[in-house]
C-alpha atoms as a PDB file:
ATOM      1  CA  UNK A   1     -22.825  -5.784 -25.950  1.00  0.00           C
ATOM      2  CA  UNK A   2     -23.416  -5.842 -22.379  1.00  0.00           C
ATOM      3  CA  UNK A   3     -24.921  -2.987 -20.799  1.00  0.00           C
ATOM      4  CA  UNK A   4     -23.165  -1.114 -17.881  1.00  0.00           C
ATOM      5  CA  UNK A   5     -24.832  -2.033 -14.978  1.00  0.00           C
ATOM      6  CA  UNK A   6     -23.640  -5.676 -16.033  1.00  0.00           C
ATOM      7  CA  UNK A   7     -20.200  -4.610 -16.700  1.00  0.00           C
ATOM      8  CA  UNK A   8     -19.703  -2.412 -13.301  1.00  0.00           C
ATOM      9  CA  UNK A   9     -21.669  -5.935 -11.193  1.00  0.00           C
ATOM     10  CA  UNK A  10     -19.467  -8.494 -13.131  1.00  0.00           C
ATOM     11  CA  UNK A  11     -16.199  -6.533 -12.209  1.00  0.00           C
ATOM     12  CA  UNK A  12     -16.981  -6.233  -8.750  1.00  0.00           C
ATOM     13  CA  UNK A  13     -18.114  -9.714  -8.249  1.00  0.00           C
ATOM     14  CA  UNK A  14     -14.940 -11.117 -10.378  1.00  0.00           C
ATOM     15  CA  UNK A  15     -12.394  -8.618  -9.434  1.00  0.00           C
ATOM     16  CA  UNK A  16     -13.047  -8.163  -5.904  1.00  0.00           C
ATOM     17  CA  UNK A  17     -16.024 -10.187  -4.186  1.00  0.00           C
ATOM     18  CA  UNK A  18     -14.585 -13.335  -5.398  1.00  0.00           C
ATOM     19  CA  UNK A  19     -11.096 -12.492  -4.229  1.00  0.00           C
ATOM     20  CA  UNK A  20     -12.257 -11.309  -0.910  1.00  0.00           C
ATOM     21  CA  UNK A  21     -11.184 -13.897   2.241  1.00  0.00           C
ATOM     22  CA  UNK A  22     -15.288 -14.332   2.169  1.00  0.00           C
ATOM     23  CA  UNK A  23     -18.572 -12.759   1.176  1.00  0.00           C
ATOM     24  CA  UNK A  24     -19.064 -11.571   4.555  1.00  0.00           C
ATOM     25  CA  UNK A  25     -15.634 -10.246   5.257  1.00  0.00           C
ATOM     26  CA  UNK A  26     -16.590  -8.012   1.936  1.00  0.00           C
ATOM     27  CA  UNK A  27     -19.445  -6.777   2.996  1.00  0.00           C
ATOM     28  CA  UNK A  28     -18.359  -5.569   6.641  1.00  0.00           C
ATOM     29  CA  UNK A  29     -15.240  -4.091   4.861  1.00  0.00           C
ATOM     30  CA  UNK A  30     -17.131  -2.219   2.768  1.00  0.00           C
ATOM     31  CA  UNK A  31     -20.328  -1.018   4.700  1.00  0.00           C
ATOM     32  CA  UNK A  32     -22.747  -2.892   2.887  1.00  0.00           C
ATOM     33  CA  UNK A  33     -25.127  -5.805   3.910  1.00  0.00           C
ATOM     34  CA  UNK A  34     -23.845  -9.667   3.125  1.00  0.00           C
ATOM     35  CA  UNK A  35     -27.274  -9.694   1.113  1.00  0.00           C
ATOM     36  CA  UNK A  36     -26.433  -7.157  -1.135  1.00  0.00           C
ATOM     37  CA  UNK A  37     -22.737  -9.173  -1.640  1.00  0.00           C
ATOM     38  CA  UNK A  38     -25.074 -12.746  -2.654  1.00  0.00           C
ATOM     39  CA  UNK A  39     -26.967 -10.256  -5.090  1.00  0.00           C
ATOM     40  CA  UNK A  40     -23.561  -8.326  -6.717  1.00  0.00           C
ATOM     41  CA  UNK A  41     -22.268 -12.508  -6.901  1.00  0.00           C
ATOM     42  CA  UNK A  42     -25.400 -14.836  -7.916  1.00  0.00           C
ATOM     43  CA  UNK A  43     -27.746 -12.545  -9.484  1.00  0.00           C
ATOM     44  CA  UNK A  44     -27.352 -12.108 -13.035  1.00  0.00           C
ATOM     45  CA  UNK A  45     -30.628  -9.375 -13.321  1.00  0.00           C
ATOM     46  CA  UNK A  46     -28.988  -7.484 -10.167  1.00  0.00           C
ATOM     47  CA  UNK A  47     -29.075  -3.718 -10.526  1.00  0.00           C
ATOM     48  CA  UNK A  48     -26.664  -2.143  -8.202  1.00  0.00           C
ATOM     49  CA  UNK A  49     -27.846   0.992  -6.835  1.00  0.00           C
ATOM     50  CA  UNK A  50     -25.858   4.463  -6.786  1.00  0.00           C
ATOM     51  CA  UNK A  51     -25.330   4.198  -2.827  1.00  0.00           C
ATOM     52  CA  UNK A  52     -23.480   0.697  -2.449  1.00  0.00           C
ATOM     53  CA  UNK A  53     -21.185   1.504  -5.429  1.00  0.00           C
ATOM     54  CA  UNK A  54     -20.343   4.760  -4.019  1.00  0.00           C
ATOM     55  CA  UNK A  55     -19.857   3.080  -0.171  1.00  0.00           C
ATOM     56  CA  UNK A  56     -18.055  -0.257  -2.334  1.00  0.00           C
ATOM     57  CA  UNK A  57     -15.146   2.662  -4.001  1.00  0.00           C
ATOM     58  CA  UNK A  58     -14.974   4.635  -0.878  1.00  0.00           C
ATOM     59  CA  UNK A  59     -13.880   1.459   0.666  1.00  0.00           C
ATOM     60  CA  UNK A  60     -11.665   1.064  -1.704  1.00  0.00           C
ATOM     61  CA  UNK A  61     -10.678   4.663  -1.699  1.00  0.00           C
ATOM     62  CA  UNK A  62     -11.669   5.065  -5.549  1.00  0.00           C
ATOM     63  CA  UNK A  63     -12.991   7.820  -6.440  1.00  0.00           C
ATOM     64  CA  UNK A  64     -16.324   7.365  -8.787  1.00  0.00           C
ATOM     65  CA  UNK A  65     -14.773   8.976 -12.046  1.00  0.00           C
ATOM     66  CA  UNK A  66     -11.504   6.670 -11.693  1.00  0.00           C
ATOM     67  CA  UNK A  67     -13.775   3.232 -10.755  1.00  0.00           C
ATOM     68  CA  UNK A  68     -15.495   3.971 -14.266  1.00  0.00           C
ATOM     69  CA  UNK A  69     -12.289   4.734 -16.284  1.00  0.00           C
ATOM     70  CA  UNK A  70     -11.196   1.593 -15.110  1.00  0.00           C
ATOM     71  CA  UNK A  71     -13.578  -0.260 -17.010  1.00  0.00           C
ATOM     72  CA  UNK A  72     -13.629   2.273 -19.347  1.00  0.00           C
ATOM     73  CA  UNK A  73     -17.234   3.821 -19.118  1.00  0.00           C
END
C-alpha cells in the first residue's frame, strides 16, 4: 500500500504537472518554484511540504478537505 505522501505527489505529477503546457508554466501558475515542480515529477522519495500543497489547491481553487476526498484520504 502506498503511503499518502506518495499518493497526494503521484496525483499531482500525473494529473496535473504532466498535463500542464510545461513544468515551468506550472510552477508560475501556481506560486511555487520550477525546482519544487522537477521534485513533485522525478523524485520518487519527494516529500511535499504542507505550504506548496496548500499554494498548488489554492491555485486550483480546491479547498484542502475536497483535494483529499478526491483521492480519498
Amino acid at each position: 500500500m502506498k503511503d499518502k505522501n506518495r499518493i497526494i505527489v503521484d496525483y499531482i505529477a500525473l494529473e496535473w504537472v504532466s498535463k500542464a503546457k510545461s513544468q515551468s508554466s506550472f510552477a508560475r501558475e501556481h506560486n511555487i518554484d520550477e525546482k519544487t515542480v522537477r521534485e513533485i515529477k522525478y523524485n520518487k522519495d519527494y516529500a511535499i511540504s504542507l505550504n506548496t500543497l496548500i499554494r498548488i489547491c489554492e491555485a486550483k481553487e480546491m479547498k484542502l478537505c475536497d483535494f483529499f476526498k478526491l483521492l480519498d484520504i
